[in-house]
N, C-alpha and C. Protein backbone atom coordinates (compact mmCIF):
# COMPACT_ATOMS: atom_id res chain seq x y z
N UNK A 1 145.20 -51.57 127.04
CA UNK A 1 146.64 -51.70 127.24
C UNK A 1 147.21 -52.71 126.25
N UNK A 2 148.51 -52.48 125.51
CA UNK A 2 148.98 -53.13 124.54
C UNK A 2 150.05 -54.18 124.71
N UNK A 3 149.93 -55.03 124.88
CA UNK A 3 151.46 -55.72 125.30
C UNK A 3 152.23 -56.04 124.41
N UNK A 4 153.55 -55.65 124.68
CA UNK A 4 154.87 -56.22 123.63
C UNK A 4 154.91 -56.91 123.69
N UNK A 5 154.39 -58.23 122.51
CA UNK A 5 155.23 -59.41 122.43
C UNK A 5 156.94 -59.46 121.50
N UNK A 6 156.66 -58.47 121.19
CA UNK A 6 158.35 -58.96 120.26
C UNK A 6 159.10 -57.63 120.58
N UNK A 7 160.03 -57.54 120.96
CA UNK A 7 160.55 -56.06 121.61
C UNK A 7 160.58 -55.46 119.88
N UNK A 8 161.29 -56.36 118.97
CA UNK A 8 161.38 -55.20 117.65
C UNK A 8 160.43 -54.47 117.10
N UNK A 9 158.85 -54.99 117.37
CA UNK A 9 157.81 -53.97 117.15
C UNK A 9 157.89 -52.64 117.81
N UNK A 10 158.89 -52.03 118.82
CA UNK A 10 159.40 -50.42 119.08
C UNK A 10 159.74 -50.07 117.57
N UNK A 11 160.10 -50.95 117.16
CA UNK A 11 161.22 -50.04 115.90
C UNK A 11 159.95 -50.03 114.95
N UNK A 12 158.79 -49.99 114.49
CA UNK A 12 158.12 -50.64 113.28
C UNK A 12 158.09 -48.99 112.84
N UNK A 13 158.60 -48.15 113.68
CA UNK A 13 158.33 -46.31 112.50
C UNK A 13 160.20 -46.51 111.83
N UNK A 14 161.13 -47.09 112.39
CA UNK A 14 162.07 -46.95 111.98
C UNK A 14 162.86 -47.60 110.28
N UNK A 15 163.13 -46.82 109.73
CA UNK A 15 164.04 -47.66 108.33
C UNK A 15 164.80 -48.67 108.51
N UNK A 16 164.29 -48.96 107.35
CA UNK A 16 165.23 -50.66 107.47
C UNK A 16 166.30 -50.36 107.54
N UNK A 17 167.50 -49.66 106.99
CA UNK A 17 168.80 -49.65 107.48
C UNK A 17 169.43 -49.58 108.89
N UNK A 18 168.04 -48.65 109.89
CA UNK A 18 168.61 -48.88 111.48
C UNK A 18 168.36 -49.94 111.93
N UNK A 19 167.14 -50.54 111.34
CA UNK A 19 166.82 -51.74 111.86
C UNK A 19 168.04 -53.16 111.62
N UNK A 20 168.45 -52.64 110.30
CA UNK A 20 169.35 -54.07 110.28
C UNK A 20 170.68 -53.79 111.17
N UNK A 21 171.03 -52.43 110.97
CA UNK A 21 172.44 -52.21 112.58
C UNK A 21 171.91 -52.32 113.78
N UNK A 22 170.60 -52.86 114.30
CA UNK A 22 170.05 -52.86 115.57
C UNK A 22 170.17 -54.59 115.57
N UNK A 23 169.85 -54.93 114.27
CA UNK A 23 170.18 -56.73 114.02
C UNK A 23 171.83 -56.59 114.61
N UNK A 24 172.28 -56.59 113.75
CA UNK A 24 173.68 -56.80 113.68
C UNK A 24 174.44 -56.32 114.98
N UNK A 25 173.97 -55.55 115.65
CA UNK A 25 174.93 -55.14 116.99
C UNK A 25 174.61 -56.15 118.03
N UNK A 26 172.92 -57.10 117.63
CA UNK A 26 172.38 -58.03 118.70
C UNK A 26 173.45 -59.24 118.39
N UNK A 27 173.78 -59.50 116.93
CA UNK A 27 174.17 -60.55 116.75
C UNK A 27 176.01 -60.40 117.57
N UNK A 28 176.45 -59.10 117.51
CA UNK A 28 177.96 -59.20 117.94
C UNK A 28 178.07 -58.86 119.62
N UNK A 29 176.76 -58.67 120.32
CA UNK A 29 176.31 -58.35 121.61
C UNK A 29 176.47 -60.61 121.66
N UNK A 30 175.83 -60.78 121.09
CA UNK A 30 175.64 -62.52 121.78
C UNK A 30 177.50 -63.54 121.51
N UNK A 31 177.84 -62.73 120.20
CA UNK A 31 179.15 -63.11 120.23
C UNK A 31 180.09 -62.75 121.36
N UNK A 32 180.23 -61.29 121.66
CA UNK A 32 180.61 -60.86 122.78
C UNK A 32 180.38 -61.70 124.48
N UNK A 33 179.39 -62.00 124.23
CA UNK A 33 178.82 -62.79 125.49
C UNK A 33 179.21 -64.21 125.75
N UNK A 34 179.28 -64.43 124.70
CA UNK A 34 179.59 -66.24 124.22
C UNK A 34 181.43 -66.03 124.61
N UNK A 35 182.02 -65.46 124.16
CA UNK A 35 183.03 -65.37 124.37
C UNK A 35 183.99 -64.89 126.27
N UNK A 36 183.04 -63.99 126.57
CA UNK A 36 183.04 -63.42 128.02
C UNK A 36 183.46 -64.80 128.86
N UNK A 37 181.65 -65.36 128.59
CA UNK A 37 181.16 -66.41 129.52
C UNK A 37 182.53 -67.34 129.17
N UNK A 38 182.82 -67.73 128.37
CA UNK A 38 184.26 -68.71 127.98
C UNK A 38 184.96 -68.32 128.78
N UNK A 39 185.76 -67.54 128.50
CA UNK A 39 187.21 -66.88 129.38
C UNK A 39 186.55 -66.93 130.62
N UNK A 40 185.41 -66.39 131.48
CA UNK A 40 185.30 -66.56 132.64
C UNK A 40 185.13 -67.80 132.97
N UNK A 41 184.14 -68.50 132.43
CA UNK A 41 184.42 -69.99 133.11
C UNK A 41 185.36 -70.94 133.30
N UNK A 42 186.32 -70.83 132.36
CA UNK A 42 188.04 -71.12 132.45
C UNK A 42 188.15 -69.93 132.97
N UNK A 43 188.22 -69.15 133.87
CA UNK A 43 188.90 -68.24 134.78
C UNK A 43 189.96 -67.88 134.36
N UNK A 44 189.98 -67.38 133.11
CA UNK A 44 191.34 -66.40 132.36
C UNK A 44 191.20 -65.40 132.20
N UNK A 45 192.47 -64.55 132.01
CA UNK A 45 192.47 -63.22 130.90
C UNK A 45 192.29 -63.03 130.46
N UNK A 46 192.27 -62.19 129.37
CA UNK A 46 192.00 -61.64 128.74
C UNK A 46 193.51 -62.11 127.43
N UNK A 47 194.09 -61.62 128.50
CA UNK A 47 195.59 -62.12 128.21
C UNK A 47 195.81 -63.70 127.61
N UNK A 48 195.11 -64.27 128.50
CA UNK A 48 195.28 -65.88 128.58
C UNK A 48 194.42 -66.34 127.09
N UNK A 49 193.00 -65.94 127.32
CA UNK A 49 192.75 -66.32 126.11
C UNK A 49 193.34 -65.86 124.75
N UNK A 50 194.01 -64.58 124.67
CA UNK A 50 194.50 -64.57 123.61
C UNK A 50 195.38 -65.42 122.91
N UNK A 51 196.46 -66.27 124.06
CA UNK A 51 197.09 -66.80 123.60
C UNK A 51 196.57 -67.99 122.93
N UNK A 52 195.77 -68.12 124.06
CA UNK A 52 194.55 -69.83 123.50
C UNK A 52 194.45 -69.47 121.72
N UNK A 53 193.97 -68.39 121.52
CA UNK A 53 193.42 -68.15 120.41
C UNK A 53 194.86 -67.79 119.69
N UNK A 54 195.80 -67.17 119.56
CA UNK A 54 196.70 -66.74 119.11
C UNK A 54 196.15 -65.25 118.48
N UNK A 55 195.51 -64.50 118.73
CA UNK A 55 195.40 -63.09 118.53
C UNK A 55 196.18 -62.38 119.39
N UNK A 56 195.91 -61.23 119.76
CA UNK A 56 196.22 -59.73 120.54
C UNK A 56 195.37 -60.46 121.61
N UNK A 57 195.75 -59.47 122.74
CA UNK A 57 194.66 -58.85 123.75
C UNK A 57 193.63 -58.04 123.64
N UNK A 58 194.37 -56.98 122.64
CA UNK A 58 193.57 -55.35 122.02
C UNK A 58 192.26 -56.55 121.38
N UNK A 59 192.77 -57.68 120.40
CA UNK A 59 191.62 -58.68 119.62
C UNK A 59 190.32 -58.76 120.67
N UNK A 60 190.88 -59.98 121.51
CA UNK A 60 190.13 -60.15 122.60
C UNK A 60 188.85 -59.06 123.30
N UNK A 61 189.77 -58.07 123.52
CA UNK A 61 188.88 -56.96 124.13
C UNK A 61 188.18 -55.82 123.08
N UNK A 62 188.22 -56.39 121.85
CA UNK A 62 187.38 -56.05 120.87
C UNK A 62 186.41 -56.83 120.49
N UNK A 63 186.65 -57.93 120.85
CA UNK A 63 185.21 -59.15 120.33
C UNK A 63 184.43 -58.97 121.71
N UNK A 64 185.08 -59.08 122.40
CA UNK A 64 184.43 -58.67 123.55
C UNK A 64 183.19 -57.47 124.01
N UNK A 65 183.90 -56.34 123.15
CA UNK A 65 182.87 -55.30 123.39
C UNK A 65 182.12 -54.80 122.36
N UNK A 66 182.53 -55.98 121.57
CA UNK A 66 181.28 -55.90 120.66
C UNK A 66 181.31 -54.85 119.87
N UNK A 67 182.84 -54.19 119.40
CA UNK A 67 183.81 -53.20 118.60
C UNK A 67 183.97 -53.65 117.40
N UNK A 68 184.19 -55.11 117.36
CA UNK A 68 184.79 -55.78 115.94
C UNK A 68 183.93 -56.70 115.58
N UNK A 69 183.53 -56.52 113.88
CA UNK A 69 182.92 -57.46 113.34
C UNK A 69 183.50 -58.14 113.02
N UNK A 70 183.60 -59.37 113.65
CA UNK A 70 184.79 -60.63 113.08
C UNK A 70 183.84 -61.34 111.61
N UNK A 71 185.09 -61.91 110.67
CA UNK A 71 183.87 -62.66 109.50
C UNK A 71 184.06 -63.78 109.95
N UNK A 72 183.01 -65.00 109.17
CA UNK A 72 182.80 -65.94 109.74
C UNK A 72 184.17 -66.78 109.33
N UNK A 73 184.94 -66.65 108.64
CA UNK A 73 186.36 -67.71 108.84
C UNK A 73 187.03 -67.02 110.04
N UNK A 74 187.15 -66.21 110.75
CA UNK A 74 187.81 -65.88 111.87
C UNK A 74 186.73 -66.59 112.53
N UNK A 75 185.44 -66.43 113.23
CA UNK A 75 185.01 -66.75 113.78
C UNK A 75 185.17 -69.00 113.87
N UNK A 76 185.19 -69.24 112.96
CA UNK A 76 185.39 -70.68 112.50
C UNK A 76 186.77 -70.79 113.28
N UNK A 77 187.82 -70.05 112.81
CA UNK A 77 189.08 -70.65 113.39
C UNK A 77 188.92 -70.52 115.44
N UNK A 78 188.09 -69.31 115.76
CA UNK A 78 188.06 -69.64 117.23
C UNK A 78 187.06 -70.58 117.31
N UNK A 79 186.35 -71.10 116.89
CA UNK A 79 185.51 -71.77 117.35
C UNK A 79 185.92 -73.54 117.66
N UNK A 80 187.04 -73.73 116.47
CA UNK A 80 187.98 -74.46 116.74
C UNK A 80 188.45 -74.86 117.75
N UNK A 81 189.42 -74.03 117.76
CA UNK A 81 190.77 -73.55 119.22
C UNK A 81 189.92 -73.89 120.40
N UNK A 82 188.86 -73.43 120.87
CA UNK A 82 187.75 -73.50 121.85
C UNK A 82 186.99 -74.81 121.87
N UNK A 83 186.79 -75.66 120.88
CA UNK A 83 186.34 -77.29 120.82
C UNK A 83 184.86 -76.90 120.87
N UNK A 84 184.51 -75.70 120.03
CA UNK A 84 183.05 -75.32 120.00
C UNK A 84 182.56 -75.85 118.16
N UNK A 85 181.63 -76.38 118.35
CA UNK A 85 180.95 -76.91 116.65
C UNK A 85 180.46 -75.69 116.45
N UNK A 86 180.65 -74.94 115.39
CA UNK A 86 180.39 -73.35 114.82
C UNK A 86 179.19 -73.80 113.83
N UNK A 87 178.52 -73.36 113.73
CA UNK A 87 176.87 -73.66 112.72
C UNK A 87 176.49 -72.30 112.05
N UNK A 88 175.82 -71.46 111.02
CA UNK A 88 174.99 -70.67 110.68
C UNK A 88 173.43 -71.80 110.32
N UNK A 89 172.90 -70.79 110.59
CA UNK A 89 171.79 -71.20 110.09
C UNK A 89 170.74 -69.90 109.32
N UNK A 90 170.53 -70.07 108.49
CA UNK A 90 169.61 -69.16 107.33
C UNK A 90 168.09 -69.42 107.78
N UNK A 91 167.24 -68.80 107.90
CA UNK A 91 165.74 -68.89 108.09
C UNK A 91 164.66 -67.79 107.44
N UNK A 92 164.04 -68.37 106.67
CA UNK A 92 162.90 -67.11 105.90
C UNK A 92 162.19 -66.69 107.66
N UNK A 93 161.81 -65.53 107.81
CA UNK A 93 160.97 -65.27 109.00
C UNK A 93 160.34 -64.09 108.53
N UNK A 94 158.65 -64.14 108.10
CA UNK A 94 158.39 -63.49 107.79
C UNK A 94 158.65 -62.54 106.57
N UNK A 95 158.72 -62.91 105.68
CA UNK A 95 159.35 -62.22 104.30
C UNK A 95 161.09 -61.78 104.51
N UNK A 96 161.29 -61.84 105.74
CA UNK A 96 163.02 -61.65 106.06
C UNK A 96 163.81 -62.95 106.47
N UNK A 97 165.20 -62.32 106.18
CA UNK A 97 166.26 -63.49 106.04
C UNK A 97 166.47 -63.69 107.55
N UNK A 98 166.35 -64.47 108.94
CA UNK A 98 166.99 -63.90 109.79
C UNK A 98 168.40 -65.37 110.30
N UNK A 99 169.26 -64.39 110.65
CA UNK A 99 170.47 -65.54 111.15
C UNK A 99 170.71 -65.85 112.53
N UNK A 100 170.85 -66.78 112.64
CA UNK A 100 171.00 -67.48 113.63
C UNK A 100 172.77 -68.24 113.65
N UNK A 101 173.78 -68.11 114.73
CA UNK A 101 174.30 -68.90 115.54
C UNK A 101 174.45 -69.46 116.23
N UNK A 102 175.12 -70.86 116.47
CA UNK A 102 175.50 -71.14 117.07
C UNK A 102 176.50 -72.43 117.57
N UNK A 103 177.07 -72.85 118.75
CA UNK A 103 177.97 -73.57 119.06
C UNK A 103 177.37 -74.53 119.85
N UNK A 104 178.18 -75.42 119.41
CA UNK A 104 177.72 -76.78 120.33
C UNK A 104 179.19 -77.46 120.69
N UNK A 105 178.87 -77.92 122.35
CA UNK A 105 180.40 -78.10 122.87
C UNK A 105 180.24 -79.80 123.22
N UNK A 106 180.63 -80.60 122.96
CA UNK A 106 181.08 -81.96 123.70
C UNK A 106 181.02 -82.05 125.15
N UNK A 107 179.71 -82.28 125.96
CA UNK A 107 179.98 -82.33 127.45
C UNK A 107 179.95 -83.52 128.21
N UNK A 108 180.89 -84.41 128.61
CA UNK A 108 180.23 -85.83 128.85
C UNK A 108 179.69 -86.72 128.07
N UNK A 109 180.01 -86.75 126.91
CA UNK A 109 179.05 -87.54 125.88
C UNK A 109 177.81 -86.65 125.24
N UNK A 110 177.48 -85.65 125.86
CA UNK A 110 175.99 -84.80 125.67
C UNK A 110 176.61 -83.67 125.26
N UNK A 111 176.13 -83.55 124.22
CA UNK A 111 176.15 -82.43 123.32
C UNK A 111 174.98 -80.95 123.95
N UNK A 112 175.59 -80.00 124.40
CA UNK A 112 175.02 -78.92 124.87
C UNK A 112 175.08 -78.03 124.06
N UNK A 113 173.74 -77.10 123.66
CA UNK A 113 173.78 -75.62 122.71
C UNK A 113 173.89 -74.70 123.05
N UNK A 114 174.57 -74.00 122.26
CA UNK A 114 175.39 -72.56 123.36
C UNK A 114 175.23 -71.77 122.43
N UNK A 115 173.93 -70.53 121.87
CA UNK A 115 174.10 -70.18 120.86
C UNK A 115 175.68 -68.44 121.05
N UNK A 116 176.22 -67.92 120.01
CA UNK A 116 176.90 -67.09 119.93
C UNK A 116 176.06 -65.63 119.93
């Protein structure tokens, strides 16, 4: 019996081009999430945060479902507005580039990591 340690070894018959839109939908799946968890824990709209942010609603409920690839100066300006520290980080992993986000919020003096 074989055990998965890394779920992306399913993909190892697949081309690199699905593989990197299987990257990239994980990375706007955790943005999506990062953003959710926000508006819900301030207990807003959809509505509400837009204004926070000064976008649409239609905006909102596109980052949300993980519809819109925001670039990283949009992403910078919400990260702002929100009092979130916005970071990339670059990493060789294995002969590949892989990226990493994330935010760090001011909690009490303690700095908490919240990746995107």
């Amino acid at each position: 019996m074989h055990i998965l340690k890394n779920p992306w070894d399913l993909f190892n018959d697949i081309d690199e081009e699905t593989k990197q839109e299987f990257e990239l939908s994980n990375i706007l799946v955790d943005i999506a999430c990062k953003i959710i968890n926000y508006r819900l824990d301030h207990n807003m709209t959809q509505k509400d945060l837009a204004s926070k942010l000064d976008i649409t609603q239609a905006m909102v409920s596109k980052l949300e479902s993980g519809e819109y690839n925001p670039s990283i100066e949009f992403l910078f300006r919400i990260s702002k507005k929100l009092d979130w520290k916005f970071e990339l980080n670059f990493e060789e992993n294995y002969n590949d580039t892989s990226i990493q986000c994330s935010s760090k919020k001011e909690e009490s003096g303690n700095e908490a990591n919240e990746k995107i």
